[in-house]
Protein backbone atom coordinates (compact mmCIF):
# COMPACT_ATOMS: atom_id res chain seq x y z
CA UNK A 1 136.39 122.66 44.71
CA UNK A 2 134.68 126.30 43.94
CA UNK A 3 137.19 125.94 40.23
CA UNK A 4 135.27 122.95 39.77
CA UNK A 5 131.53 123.41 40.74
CA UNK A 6 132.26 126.72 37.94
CA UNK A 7 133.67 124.61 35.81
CA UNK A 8 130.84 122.07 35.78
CA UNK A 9 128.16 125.25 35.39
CA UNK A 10 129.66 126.03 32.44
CA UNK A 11 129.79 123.17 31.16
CA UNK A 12 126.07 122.79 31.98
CA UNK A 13 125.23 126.12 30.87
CA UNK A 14 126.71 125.65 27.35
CA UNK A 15 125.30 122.10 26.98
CA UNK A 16 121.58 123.19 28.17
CA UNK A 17 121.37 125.64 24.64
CA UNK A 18 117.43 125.87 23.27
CA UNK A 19 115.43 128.36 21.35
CA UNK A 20 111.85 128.81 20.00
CA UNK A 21 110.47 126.93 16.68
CA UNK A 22 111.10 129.29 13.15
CA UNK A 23 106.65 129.17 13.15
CA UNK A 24 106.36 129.33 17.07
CA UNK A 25 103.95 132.11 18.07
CA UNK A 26 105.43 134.12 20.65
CA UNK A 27 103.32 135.44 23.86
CA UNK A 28 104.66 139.14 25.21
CA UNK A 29 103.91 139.76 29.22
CA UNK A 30 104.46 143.30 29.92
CA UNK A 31 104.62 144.33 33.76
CA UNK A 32 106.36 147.62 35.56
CA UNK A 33 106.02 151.17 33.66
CA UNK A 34 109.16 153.94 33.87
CA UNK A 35 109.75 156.45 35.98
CA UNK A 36 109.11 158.45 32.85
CA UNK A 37 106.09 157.98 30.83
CA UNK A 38 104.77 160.06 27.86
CA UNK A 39 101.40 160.47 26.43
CA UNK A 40 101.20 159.75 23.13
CA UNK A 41 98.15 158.89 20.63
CA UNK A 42 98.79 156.41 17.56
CA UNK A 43 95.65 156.68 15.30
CA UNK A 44 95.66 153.63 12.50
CA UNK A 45 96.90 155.32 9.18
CA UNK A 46 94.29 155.91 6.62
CA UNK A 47 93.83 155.08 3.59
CA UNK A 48 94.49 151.07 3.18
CA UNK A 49 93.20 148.07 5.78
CA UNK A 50 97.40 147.81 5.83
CA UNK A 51 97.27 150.73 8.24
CA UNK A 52 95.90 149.43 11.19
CA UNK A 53 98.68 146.85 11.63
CA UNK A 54 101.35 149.50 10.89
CA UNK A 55 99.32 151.14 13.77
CA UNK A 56 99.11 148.68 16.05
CA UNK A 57 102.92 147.45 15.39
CA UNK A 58 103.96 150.92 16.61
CA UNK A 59 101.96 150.71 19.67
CA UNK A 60 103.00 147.38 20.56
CA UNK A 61 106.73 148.82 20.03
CA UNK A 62 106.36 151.86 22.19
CA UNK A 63 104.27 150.12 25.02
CA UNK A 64 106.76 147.43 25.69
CA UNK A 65 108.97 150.17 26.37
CA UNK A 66 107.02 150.88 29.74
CA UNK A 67 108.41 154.70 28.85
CA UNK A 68 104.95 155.55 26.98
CA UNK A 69 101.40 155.96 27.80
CA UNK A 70 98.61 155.20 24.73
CA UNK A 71 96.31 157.49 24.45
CA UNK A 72 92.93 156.35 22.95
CA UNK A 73 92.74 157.84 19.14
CA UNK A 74 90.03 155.22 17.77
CA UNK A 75 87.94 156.26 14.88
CA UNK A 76 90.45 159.16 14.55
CA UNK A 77 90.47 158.77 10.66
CA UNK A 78 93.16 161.22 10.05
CA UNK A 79 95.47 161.92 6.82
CA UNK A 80 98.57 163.27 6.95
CA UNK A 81 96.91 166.15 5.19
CA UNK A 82 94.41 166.09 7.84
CA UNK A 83 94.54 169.60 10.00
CA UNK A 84 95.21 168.30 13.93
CA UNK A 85 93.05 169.83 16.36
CA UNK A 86 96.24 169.94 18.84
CA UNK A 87 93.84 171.62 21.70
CA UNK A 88 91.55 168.57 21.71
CA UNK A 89 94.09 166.28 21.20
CA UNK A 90 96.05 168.10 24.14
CA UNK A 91 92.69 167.89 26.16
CA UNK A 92 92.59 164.11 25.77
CA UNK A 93 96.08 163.81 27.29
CA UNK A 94 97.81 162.93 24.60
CA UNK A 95 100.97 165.32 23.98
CA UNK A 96 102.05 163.71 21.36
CA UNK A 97 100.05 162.11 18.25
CA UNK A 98 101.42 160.17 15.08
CA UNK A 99 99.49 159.41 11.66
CA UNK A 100 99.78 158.84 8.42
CA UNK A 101 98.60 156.91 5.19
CA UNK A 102 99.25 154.02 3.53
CA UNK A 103 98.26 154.17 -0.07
CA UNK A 104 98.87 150.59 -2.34
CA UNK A 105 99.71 151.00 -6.04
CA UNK A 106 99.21 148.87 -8.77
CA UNK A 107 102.58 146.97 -8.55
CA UNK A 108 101.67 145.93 -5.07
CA UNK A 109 104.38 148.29 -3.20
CA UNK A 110 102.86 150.63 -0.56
CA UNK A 111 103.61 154.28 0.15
CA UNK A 112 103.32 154.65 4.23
CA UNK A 113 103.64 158.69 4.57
CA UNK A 114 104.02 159.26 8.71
CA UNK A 115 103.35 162.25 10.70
CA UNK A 116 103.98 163.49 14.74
CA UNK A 117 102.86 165.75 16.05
CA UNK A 118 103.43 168.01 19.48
CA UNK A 119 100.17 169.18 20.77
CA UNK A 120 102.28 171.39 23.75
CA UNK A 121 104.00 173.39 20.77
CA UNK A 122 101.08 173.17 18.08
CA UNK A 123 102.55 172.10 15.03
CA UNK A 124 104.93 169.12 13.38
CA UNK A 125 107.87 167.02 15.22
CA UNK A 126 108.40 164.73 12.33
CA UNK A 127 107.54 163.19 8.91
CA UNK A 128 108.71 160.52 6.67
CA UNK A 129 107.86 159.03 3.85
CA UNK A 130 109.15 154.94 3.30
CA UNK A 131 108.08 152.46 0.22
CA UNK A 132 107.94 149.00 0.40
CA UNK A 133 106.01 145.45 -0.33
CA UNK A 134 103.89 143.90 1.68
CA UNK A 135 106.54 141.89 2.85
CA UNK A 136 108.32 145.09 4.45
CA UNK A 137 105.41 146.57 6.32
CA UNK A 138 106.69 145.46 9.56
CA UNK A 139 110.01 146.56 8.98
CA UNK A 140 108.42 149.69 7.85
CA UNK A 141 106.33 149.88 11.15
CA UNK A 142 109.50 149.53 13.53
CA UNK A 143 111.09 152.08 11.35
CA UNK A 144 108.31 154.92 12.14
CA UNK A 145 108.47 153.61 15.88
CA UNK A 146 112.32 154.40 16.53
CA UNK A 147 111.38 157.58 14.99
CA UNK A 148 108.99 158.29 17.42
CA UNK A 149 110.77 156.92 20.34
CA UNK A 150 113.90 159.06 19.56
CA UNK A 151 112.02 162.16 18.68
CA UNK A 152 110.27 162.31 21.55
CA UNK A 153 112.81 160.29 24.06
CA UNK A 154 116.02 161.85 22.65
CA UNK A 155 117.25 158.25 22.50
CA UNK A 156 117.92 156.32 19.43
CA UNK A 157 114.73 153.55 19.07
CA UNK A 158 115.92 150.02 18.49
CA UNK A 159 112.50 148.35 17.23
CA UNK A 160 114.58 147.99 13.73
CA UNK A 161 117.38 145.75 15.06
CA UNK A 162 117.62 141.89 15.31
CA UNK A 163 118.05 139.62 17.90
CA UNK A 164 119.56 136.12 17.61
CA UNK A 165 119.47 132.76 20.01
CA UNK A 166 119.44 128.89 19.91
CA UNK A 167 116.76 126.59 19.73
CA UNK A 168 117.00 123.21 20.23
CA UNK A 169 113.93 121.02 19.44
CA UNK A 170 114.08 117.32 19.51
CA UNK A 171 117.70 116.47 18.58
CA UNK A 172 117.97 119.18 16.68
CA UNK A 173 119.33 122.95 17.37
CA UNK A 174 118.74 126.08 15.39
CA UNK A 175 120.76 129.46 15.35
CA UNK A 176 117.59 131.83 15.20
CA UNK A 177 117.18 135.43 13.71
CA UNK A 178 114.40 137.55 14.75
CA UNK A 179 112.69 141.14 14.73
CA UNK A 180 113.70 142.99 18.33
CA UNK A 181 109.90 141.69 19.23
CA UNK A 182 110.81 138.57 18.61
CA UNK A 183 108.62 138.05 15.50
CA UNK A 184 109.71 137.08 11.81
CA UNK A 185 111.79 134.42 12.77
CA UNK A 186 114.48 132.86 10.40
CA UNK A 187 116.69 130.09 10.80
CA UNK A 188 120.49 130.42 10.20
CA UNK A 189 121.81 127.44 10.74
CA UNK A 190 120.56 124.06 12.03
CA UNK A 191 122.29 121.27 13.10
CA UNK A 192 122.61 117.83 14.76
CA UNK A 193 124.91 119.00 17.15
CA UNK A 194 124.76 122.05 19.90
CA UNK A 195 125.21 125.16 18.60
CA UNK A 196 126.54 127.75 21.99
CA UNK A 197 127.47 131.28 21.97
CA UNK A 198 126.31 133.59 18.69
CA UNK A 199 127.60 136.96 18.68
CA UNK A 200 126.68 139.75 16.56
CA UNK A 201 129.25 141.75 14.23
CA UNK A 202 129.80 145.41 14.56
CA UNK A 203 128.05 145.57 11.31
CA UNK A 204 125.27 143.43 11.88
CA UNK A 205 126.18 141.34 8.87
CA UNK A 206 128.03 138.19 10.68
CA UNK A 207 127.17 135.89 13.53
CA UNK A 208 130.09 134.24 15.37
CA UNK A 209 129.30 131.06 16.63
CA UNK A 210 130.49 127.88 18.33
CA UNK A 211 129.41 124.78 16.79
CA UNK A 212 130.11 120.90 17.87
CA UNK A 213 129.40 119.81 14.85
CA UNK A 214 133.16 118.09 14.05
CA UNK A 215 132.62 116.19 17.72
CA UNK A 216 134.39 119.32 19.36
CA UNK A 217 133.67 122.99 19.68
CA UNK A 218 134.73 124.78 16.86
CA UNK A 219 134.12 128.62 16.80
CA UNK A 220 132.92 129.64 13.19
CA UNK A 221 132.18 133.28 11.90
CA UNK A 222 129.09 132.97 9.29
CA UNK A 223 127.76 135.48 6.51
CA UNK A 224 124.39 135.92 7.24
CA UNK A 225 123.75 137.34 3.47
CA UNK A 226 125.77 134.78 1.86
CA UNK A 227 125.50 132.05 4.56
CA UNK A 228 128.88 131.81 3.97
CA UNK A 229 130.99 130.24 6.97
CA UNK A 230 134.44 129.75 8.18
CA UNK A 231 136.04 128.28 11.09
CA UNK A 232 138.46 130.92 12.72
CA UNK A 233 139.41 129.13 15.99
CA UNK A 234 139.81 125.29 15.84
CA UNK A 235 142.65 124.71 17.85
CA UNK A 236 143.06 121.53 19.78
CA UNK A 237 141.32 121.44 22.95
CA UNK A 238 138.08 123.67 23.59
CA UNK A 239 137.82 126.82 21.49
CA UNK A 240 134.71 129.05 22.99
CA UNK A 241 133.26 132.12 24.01
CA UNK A 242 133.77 134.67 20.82
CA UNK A 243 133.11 138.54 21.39
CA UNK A 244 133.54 140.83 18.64
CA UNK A 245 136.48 143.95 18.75
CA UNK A 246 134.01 147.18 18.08
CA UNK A 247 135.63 147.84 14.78
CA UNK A 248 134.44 143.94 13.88
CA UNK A 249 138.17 143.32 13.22
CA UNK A 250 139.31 141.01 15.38
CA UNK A 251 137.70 138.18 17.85
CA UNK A 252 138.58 137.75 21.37
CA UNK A 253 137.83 133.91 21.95
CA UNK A 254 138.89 130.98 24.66
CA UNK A 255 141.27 128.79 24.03
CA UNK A 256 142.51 125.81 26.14
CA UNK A 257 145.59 124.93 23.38
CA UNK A 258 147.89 125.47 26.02
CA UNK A 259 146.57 123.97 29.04
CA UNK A 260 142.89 125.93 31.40
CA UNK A 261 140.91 128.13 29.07
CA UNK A 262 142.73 131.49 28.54
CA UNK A 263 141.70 134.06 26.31
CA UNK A 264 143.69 134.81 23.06
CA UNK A 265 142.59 137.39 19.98
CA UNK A 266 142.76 136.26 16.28
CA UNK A 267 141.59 138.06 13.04
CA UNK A 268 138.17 137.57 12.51
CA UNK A 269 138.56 137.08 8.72
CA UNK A 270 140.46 134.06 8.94
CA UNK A 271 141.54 133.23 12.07
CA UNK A 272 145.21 134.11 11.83
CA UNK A 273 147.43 136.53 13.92
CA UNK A 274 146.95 134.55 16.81
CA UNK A 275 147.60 136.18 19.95
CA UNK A 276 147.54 135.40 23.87
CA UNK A 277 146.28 138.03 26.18
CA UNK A 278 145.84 136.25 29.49
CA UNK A 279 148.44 133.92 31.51
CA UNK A 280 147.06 132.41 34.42
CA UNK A 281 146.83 129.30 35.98
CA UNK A 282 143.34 129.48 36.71
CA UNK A 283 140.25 129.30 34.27
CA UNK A 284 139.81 132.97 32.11
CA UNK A 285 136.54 133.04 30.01
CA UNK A 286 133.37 134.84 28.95
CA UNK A 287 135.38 137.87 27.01
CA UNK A 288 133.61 141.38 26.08
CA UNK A 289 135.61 144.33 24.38
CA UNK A 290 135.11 147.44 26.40
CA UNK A 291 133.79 150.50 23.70
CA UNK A 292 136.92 151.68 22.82
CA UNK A 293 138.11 148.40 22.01
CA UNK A 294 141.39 149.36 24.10
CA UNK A 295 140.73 146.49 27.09
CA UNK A 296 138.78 143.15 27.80
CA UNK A 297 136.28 142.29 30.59
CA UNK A 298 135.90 138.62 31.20
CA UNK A 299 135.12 136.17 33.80
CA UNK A 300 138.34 134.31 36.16
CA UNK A 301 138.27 132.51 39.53
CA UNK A 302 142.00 133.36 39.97
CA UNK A 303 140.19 135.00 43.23
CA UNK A 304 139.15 132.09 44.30
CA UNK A 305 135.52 132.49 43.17
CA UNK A 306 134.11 133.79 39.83
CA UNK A 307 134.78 137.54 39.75
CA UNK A 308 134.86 139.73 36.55
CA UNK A 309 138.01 141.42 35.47
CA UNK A 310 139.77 144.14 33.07
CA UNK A 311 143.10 143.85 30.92
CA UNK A 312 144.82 145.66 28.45
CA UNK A 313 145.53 144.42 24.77
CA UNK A 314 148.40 144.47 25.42
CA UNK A 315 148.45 142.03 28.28
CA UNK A 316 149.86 142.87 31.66
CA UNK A 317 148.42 142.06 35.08
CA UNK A 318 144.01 142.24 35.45
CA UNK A 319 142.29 144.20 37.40
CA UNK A 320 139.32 142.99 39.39
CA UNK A 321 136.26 145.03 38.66
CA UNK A 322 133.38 142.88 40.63
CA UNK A 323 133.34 142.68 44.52
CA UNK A 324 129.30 142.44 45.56
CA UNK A 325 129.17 139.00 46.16
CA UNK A 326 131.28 135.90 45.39
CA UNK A 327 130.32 134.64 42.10
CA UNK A 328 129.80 137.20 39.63
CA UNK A 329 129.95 135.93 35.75
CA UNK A 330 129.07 136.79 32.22
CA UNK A 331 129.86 140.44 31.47
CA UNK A 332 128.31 142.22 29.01
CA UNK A 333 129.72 146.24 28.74
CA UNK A 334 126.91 148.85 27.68
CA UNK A 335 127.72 151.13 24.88
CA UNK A 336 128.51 153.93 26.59
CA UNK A 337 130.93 152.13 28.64
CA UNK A 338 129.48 153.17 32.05
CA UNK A 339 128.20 150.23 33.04
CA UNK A 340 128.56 146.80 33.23
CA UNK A 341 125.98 143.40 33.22
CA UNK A 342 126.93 140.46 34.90
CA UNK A 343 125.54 137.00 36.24
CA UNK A 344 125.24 137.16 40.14
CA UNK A 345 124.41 134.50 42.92
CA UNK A 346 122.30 135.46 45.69
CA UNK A 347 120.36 133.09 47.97
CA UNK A 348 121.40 130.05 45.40
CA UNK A 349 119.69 132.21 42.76
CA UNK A 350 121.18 133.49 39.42
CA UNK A 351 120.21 137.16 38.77
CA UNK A 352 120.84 139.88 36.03
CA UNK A 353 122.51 142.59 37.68
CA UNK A 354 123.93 145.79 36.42
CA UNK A 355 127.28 147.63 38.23
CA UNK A 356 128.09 151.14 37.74
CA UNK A 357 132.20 150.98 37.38
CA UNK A 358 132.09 154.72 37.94
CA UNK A 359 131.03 154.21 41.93
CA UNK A 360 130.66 150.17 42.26
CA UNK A 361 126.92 150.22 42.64
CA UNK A 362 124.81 147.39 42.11
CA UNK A 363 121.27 146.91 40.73
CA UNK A 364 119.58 143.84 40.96
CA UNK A 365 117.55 144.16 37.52
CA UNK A 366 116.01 140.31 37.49
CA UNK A 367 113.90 137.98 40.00
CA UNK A 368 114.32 135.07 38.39
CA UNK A 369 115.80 131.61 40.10
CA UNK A 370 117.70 131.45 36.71
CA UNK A 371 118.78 134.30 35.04
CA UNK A 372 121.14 133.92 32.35
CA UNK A 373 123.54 135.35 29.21
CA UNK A 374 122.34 139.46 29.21
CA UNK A 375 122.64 141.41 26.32
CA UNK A 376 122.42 144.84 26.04
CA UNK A 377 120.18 146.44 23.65
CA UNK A 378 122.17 149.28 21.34
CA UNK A 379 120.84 151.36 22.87
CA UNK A 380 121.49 150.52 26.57
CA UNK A 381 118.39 151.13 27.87
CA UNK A 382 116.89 147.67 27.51
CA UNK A 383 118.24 144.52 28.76
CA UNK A 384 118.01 140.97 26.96
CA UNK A 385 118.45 137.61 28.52
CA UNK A 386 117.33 133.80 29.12
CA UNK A 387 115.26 132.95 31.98
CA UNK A 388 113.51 129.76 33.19
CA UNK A 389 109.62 130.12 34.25
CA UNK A 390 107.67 127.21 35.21
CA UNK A 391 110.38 125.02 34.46
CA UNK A 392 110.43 126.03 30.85
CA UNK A 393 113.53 128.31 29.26
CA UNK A 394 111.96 131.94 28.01
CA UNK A 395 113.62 134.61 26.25
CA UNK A 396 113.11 137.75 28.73
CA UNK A 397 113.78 141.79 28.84
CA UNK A 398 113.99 144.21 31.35
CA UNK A 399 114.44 147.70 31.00
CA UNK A 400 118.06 149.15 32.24
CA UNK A 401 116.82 150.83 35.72
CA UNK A 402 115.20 147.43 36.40
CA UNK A 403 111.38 149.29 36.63
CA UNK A 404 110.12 146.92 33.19
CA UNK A 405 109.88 143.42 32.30
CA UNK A 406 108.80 141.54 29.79
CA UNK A 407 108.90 137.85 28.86
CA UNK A 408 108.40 136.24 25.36
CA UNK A 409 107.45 132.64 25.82
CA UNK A 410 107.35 130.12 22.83
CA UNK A 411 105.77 126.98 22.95
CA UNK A 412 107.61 123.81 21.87
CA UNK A 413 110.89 125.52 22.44
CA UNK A 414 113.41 126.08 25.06
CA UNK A 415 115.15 129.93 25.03
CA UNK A 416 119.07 129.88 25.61
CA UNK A 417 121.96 132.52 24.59
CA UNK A 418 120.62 135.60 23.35
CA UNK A 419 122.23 138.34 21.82
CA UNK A 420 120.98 141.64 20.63
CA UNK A 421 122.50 143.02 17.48
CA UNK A 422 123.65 146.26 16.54
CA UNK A 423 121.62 149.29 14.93
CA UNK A 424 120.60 148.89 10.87
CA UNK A 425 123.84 150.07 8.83
């Protein structure tokens, strides 16, 4: 009975796949701050009207965060050869403030020249120059805000990298690519039929995929510069669930050729060198590659319930890795390897919660009645994932310790399956 109530969530879980509209606006809620927050000052770069967005772009980066507190700097009109007053900016409560200027020349590119600086040690943290068209500014703008995030956090910024999800609108479904803010959204693929599971390359340069578009799911691996596809798993039965090895080599994916779904490995440039790496006569799904790319986690009821689990490459027998509670699904390993998202029911809800594998802790990180498919940010200090508010599907993030939330709602579009991609090559 528990095999099949799972079985039928799935199911419903990979049918119920929606995402916003390519022109949707998108509306970010911020609540919660860090336990850590610095005081920084963004003044709009001189020099070009261009230079309050780039201004405001970064501030809208750092504050949904929740790590950093905005210090007002309007009508700061500084250059970046503009001597800082680091005393008065120091007295404001700012101990950190970027600049710059944006200067247009006659071909249309821009020059954005960026300064920070650290009014506790009087003098510069950082400064870059970047060139680009108009087009680029944004990309531009989350460029000088992971600068400013990992000069002053320590911690690589991951405003630059790309998120992707489904849409489905009408009869139709659309594998979406956006900014990390959920802006600048382009469509991959669209089709008639549901589109379930997209999974970022290594390299940030492929999506795999699962597509029903040949009346069964097919799992595909597409070229997002080429939009060049090819089916890599179309075995008979269900093929599902793809999860990229970390040197973008090979694809775990789940298989039910030879009976329940059990998870096998194939090349991911063509599908061949099939290989099994579970055998059990229960239901083995949902696999993630650990870091090293030496093991698997995935999801099994061979417990009786959903529980999460750990194997070798080479096979042999799984160890159990999830004991708070009895269904725990849909693992998701940070990059350090320390610890480990899952799907857990309390009280009939569905919840994002994080485990520590070092000493079995738990966090609850979400509230929601519906919680579903977490992604960790490249990072690991940010947390992606589908929820359902107000009986609508929104794409949602909290921050790793749980402390900040924010939601992105669309309108005209329901929010299933995201998945955060890697840093910029």
């Amino acid at each position: 009975m528990i095999r099949t109530v799972w079985m039928k969530f799935l199911m419903v879980l990979s049918a119920c796949l929606a995402l916003p509209a390519a022109h949707a606006q998108l509306r970010v809620d911020i609540s919660g701050v860090s336990a850590q927050q610095y005081p920084v000052a963004i003044a709009d770069f001189s020099g070009d009207p261009a230079g309050r967005q780039i201004a405001e772009i970064i501030r809208a980066d750092l504050t949904r965060t929740g790590q950093f507190r905005l210090i007002n700097a309007t009508g700061a009109a500084l250059t970046v050869d503009t001597p800082i007053a680091y005393d008065e900016w120091r007295g404001k409560g700012a101990d950190f403030i970027a600049y710059g200027t944006v200067v247009r020349s006659g071909d249309g590119r821009y020059e954005v020249k960026y300064r920070l600086g650290d009014t506790t040690k009087k003098g510069q943290l950082d400064g870059v120059a970047f060139t680009g068209t108009e087009k680029e500014l944004r990309r531009i703008s989350h460029q000088i805000a992971d600068r400013i995030y990992e000069k002053i956090t320590g911690i690589k910024g991951v405003f630059s990298t790309r998120i992707a999800y489904v849409l489905k609108q009408g009869g139709t479904y659309e594998l979406q690519i956006a900014d990390a803010d959920g802006q600048n959204p382009q469509v991959a693929l669209r089709s008639r039929e549901p589109i379930i599971s997209p999974a970022w390359s290594p390299d940030g340069s492929r999506l795999a995929y699962v597509s029903f578009e040949s009346g069964k799911p097919v799992v595909y691996v597409h070229h997002l510069a080429t939009s060049k596809r090819q089916p890599v798993a179309n075995y008979k039965g269900n093929n599902s669930a793809p999860a990229w090895s970390p040197d973008g080599k090979s694809l775990a994916v789940v298989l039910t050729r030879d009976g329940l779904s059990q998870i096998y490995v194939v090349n991911s440039a063509d599908g061949s060198g099939l290989r099994r790496i579970t055998r059990s006569p229960l239901i083995d799904t949902e696999p993630t590659f650990s870091p090293d790319g030496g093991s698997i986690y995935f999801t099994s009821d061979r417990s009786g319930s959903p529980q999460i689990y750990q194997v070798g490459l080479g096979g042999g027998e799984p160890r159990r890795v999830s004991f708070n509670g009895g269904y725990n699904i849909s693992p998701r390993i940070s990059p350090d390897g320390k610890t480990l998202l899952t799907v857990t029911r309390r009280d009939g809800s569905y919840r994002v919660a994080s485990l520590n594998l070092a000493n079995g802790s738990e966090t609850l990180l979400t509230e929601g009645r519906d919680d579903q498919s977490p992604s960790f940010a490249p990072n690991g200090m940010q947390v992606l994932y589908a929820a359902v508010q107000g009986g609508r599907s929104v794409l949602a993030g909290v921050s790793s310790d749980g402390r900040v939330r924010q939601t992105l709602s669309v309108l005209n579009g329901e929010i299933r399956e995201p998945t955060w991609g890697p840093f910029p090559q």
